[in-house]
C-alpha atoms as a PDB file:
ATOM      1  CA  UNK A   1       0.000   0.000   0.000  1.00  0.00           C
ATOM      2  CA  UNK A   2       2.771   2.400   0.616  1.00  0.00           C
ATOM      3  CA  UNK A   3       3.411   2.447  -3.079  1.00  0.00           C
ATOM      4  CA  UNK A   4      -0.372   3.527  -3.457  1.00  0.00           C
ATOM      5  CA  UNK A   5       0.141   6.323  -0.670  1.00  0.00           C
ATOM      6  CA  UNK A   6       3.171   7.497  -2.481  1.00  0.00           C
ATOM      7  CA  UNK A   7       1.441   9.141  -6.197  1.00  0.00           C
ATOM      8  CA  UNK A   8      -1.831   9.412  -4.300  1.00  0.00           C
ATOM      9  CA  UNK A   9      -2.996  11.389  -1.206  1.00  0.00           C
ATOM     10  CA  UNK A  10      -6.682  11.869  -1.669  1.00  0.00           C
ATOM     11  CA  UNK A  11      -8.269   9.037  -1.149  1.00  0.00           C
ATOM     12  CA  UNK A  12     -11.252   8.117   1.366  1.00  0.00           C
ATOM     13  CA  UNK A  13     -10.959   6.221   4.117  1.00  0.00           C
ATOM     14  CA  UNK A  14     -14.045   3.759   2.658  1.00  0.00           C
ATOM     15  CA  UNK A  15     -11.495   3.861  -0.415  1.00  0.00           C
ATOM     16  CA  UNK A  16      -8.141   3.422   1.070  1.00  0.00           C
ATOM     17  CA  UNK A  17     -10.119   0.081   3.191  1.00  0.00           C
ATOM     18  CA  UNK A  18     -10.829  -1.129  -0.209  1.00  0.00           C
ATOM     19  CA  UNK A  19      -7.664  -0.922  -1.588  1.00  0.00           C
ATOM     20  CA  UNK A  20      -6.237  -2.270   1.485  1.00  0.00           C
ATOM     21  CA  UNK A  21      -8.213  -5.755   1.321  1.00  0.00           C
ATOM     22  CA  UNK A  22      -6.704  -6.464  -2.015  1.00  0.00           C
ATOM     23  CA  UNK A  23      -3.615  -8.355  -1.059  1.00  0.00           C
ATOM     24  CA  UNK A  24      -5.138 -10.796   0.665  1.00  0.00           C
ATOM     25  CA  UNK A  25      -7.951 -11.463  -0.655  1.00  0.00           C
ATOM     26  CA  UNK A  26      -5.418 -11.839  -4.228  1.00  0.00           C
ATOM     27  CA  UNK A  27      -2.985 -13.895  -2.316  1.00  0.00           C
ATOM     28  CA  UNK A  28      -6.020 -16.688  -1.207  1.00  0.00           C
ATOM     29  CA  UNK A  29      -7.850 -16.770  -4.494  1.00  0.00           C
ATOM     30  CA  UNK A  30      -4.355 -17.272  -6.082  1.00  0.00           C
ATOM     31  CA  UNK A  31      -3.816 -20.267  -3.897  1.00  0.00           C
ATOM     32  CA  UNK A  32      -6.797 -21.554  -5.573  1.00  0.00           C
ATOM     33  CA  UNK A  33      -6.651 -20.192  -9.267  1.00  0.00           C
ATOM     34  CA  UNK A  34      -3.706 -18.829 -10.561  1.00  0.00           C
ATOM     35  CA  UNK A  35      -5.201 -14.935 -11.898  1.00  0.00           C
ATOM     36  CA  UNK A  36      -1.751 -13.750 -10.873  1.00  0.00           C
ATOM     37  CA  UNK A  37       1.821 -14.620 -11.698  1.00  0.00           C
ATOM     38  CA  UNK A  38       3.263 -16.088  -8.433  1.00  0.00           C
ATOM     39  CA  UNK A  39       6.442 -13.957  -8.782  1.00  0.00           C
ATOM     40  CA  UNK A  40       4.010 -10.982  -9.029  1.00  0.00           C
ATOM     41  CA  UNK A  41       1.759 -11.995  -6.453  1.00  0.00           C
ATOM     42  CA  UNK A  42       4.365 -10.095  -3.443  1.00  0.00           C
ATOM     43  CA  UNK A  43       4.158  -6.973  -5.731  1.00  0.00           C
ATOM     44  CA  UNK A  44       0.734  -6.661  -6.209  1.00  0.00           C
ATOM     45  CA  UNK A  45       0.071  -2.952  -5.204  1.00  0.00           C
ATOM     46  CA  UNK A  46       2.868  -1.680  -7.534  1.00  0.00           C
ATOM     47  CA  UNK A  47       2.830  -3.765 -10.601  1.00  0.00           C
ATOM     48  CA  UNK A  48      -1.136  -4.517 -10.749  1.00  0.00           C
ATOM     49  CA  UNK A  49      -3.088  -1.397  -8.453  1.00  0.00           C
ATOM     50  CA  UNK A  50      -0.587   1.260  -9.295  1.00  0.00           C
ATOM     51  CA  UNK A  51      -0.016   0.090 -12.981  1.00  0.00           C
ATOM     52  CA  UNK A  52      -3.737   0.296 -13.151  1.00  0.00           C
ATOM     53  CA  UNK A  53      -4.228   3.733 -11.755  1.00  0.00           C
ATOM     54  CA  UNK A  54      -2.074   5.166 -14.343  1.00  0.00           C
ATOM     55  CA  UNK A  55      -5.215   5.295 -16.784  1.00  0.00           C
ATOM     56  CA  UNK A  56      -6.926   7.496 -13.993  1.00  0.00           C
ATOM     57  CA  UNK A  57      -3.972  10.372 -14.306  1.00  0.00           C
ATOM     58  CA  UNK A  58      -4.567  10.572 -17.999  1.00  0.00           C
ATOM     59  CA  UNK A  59      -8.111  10.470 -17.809  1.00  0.00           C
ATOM     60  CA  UNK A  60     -10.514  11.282 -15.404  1.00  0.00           C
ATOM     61  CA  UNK A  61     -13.663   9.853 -16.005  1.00  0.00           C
ATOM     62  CA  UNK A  62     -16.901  11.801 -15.526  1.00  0.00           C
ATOM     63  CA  UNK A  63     -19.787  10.915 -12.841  1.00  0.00           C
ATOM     64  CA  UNK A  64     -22.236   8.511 -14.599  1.00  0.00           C
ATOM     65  CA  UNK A  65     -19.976   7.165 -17.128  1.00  0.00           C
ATOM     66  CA  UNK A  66     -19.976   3.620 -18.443  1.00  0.00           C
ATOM     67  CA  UNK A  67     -16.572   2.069 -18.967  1.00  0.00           C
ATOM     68  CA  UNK A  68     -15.478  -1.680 -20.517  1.00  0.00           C
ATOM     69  CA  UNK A  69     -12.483  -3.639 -19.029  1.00  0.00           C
ATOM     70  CA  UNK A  70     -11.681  -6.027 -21.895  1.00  0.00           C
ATOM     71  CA  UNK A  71     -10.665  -9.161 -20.680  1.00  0.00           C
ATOM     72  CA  UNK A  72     -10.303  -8.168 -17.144  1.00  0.00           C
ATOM     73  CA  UNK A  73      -8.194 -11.142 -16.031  1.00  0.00           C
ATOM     74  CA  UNK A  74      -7.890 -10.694 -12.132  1.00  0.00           C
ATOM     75  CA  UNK A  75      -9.567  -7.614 -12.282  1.00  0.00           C
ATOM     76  CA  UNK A  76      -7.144  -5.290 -13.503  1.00  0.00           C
ATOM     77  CA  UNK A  77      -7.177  -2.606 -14.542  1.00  0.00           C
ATOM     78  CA  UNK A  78     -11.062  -2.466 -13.580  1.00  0.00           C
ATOM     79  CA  UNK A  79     -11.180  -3.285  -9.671  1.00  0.00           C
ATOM     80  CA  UNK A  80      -8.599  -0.379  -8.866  1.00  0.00           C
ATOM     81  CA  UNK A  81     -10.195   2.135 -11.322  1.00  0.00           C
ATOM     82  CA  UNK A  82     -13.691   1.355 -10.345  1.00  0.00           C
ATOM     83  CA  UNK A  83     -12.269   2.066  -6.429  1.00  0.00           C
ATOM     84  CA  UNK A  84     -10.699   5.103  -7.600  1.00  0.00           C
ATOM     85  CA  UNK A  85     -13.886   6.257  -9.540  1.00  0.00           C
ATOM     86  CA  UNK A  86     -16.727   5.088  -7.148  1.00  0.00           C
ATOM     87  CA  UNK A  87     -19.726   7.551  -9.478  1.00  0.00           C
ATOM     88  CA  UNK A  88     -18.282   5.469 -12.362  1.00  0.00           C
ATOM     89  CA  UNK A  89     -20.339   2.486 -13.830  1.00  0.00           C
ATOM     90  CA  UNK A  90     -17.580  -0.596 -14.959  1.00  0.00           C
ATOM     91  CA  UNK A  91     -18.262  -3.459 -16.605  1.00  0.00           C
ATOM     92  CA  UNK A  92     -15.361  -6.026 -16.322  1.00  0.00           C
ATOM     93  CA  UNK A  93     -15.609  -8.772 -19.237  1.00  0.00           C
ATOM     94  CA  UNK A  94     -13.626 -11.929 -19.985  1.00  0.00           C
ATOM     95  CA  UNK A  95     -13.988 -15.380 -21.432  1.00  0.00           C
ATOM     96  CA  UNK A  96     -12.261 -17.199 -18.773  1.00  0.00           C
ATOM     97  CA  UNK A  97     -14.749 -17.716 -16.086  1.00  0.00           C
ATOM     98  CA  UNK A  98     -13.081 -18.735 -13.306  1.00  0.00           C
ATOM     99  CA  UNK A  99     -11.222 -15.635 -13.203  1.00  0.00           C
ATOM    100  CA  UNK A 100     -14.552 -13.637 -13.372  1.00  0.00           C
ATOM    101  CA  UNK A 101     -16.048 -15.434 -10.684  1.00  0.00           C
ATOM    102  CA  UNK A 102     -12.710 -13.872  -8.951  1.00  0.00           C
ATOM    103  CA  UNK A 103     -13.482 -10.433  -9.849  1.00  0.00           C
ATOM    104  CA  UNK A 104     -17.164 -10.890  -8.610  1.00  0.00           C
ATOM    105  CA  UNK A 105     -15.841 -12.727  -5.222  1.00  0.00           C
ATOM    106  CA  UNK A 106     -13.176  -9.338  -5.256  1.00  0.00           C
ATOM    107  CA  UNK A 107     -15.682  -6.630  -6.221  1.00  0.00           C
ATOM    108  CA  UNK A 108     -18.667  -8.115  -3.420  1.00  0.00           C
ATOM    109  CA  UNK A 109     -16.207  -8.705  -1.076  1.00  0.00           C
ATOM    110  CA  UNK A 110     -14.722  -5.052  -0.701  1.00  0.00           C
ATOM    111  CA  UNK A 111     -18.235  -3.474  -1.357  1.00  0.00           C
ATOM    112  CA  UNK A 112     -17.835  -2.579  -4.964  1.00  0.00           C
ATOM    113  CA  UNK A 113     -21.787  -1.175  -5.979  1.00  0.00           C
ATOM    114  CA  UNK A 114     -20.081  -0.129  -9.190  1.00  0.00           C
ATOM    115  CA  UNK A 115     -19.133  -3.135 -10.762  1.00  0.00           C
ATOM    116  CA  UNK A 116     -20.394  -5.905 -13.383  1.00  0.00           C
ATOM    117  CA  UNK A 117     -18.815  -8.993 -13.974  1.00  0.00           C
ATOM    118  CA  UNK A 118     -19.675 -11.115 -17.113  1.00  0.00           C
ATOM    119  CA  UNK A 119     -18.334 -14.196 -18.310  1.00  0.00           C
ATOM    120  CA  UNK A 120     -18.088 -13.326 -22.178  1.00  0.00           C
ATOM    121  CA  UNK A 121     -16.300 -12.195 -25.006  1.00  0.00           C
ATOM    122  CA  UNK A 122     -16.863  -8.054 -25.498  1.00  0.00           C
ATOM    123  CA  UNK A 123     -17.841  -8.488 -28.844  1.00  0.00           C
ATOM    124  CA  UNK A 124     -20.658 -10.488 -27.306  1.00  0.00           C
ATOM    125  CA  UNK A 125     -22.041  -8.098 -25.272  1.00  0.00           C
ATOM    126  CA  UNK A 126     -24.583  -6.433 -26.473  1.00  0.00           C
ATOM    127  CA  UNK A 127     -24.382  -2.568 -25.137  1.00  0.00           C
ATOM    128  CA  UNK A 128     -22.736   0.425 -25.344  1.00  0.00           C
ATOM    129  CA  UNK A 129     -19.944   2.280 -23.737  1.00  0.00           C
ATOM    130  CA  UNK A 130     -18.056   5.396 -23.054  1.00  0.00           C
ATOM    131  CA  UNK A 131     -14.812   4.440 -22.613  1.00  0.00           C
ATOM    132  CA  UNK A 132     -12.750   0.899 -22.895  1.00  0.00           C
ATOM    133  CA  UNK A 133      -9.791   0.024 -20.764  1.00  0.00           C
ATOM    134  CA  UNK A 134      -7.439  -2.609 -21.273  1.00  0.00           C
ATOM    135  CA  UNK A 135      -4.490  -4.623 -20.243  1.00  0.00           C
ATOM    136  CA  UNK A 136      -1.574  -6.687 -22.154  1.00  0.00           C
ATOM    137  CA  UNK A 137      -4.473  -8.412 -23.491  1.00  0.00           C
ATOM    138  CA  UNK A 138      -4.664  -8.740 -27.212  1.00  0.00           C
ATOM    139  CA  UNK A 139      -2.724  -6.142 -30.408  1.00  0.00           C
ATOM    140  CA  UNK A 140      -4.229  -2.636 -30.503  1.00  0.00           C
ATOM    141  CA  UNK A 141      -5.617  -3.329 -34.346  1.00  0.00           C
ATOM    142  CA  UNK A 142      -7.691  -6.573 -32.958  1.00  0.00           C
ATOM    143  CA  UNK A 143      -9.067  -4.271 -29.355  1.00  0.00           C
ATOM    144  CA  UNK A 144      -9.919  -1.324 -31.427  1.00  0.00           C
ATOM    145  CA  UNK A 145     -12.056  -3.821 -33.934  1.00  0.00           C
ATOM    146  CA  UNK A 146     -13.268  -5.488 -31.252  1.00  0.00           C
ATOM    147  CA  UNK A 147     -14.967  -2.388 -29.562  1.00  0.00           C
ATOM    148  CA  UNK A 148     -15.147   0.515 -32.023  1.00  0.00           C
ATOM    149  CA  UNK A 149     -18.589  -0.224 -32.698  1.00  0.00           C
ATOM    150  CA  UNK A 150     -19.601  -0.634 -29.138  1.00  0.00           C
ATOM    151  CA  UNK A 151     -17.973   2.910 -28.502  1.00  0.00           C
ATOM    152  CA  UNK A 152     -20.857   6.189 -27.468  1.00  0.00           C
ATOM    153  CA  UNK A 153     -19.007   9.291 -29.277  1.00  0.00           C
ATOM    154  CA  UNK A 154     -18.379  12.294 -26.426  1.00  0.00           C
ATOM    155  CA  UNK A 155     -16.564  13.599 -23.884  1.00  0.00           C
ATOM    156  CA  UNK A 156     -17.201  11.821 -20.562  1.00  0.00           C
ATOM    157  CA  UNK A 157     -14.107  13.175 -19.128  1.00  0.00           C
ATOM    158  CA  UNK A 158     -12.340  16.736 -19.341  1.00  0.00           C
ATOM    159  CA  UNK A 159      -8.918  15.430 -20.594  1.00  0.00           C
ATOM    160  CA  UNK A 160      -9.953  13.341 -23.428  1.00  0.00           C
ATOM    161  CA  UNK A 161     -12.516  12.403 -25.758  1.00  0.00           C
ATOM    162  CA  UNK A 162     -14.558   8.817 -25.282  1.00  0.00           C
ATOM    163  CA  UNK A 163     -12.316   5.973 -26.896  1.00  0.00           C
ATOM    164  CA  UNK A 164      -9.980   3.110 -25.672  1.00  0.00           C
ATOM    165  CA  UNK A 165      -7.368   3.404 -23.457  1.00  0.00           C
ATOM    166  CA  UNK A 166      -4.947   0.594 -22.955  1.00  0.00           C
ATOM    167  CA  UNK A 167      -2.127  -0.615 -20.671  1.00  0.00           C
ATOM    168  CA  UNK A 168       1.293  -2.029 -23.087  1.00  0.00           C
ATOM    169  CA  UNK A 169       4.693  -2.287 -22.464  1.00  0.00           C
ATOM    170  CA  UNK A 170       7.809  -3.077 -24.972  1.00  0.00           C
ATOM    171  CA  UNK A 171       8.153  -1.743 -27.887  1.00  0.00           C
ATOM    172  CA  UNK A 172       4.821  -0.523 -29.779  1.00  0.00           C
ATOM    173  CA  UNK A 173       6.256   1.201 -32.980  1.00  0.00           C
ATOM    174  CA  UNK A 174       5.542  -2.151 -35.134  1.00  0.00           C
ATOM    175  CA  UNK A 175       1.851  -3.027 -33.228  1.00  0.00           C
ATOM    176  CA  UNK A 176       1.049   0.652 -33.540  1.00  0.00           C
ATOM    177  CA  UNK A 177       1.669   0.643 -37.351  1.00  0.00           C
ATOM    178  CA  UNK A 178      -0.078  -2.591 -38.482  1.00  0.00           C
ATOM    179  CA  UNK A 179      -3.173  -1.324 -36.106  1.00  0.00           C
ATOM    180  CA  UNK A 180      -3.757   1.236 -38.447  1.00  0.00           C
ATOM    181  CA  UNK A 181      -4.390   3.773 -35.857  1.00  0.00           C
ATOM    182  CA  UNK A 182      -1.273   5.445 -35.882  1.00  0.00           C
ATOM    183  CA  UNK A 183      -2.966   8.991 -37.035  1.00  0.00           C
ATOM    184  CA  UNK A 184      -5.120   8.725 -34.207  1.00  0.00           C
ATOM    185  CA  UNK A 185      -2.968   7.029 -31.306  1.00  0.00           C
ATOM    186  CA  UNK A 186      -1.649   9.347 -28.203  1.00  0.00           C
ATOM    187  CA  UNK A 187       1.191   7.340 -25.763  1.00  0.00           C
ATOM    188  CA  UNK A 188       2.189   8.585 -22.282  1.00  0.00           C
ATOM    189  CA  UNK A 189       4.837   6.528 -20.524  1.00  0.00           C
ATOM    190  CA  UNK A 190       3.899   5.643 -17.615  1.00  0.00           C
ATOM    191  CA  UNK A 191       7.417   5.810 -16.309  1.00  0.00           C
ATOM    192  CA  UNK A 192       6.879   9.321 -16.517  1.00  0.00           C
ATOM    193  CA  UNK A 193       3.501   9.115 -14.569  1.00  0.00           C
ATOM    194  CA  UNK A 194       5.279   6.860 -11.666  1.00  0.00           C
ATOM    195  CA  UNK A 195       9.355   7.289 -11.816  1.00  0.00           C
ATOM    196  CA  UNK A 196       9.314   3.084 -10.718  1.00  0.00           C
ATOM    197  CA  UNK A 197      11.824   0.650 -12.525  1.00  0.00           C
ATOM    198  CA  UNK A 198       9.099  -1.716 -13.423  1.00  0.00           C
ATOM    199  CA  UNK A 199       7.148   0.811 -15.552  1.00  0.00           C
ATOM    200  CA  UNK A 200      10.394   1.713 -17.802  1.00  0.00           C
ATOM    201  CA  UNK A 201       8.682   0.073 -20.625  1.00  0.00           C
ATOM    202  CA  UNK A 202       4.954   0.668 -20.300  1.00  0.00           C
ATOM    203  CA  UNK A 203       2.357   3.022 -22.030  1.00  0.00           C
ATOM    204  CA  UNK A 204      -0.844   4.344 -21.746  1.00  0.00           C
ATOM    205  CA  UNK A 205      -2.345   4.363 -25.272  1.00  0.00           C
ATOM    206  CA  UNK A 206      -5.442   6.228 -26.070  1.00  0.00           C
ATOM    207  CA  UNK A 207      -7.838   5.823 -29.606  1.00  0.00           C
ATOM    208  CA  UNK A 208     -10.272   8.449 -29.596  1.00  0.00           C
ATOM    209  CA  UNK A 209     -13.619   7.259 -31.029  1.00  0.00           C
END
């Protein structure tokens, strides 16, 4: 938690109880089902909460928005956003579903009103968003064709217009390019957001709608 305490310093106590439950309830569901690498498992709040937070300095969403998490995994980036953002409606989707039965087990556990869990694929979902998040989960070409059309044009946040904004680390120069979305794409390193070794290679990337 330090980690957390160190970037952030306004959180609620309701909020900062949340955030606090997270290692252990990660650490016993991992004993179970492995949703997190084992080496990461002792790093959680940097390389999973803090990694995921990084979306919410680029972009903060507006009360009453509706955001995707595209093959959530463990939860992530959705479970620390949707703390973060508590007037903000997620929906956390993936096809595996064990590992959304974790994210609903998570998300009830810590008193999260604000989240959905749904065993799917997103292209199978059948409503509309303002925003989609996602990590390390698939090339930017096949996430931006899987929810472009499931994308609500506007501006349900001050810094940036509704789209998709992804977690990705190594180089993106080639995955950018055959995307197609390289007139569109903005990048922020998140090294630059959180000074930590273990971000030197990651990105925020943003495709407005």
């Amino acid at each position: 938690m330090d980690i957390i305490l160190k970037y952030f310093d306004d959180f609620t106590e309701h909020q900062l109880h949340q955030l606090r439950q997270l290692e252990g309830l990660y650490k016993e569901w991992n004993e179970k089902i492995n949703i997190i690498s084992r080496k990461d498992i002792d790093s959680l709040y940097e390389k999973h909460v803090l990694h995921s937070l990084a979306i919410a300095t680029v972009c903060n969403f507006h009360k009453g928005a509706h955001i995707v998490d595209i093959g959530t995994g463990g939860g992530f980036p959705g479970i620390p956003l949707a703390i973060f953002f508590p007037e903000v409606t997620f929906t956390l989707i993936d096809s595996i579903g064990k590992k959304i039965k974790v994210v609903q087990e998570v998300a009830d556990t810590i008193g999260l009103k604000n989240v959905t869990a749904i065993h799917s694929r997103v292209e199978n979902v059948n409503k509309t968003f303002d925003f989609a998040v996602s990590r390390a989960v698939a090339p930017l070409g096949e996430l931006w064709t899987w929810i472009n059309q499931s994308l609500k044009k506007g501006h349900m946040s001050d810094e940036l217009a509704n789209g998709l904004i992804c977690l990705k680390g190594g180089d993106l120069m080639k995955e950018i390019k055959e995307s197609g979305l390289q007139t569109k794409v903005q990048a922020w390193g998140v090294y630059h957001i959180f000074p930590e070794a273990a971000f030197e290679e990651k990105f925020v990337i943003y495709v407005p709608k």
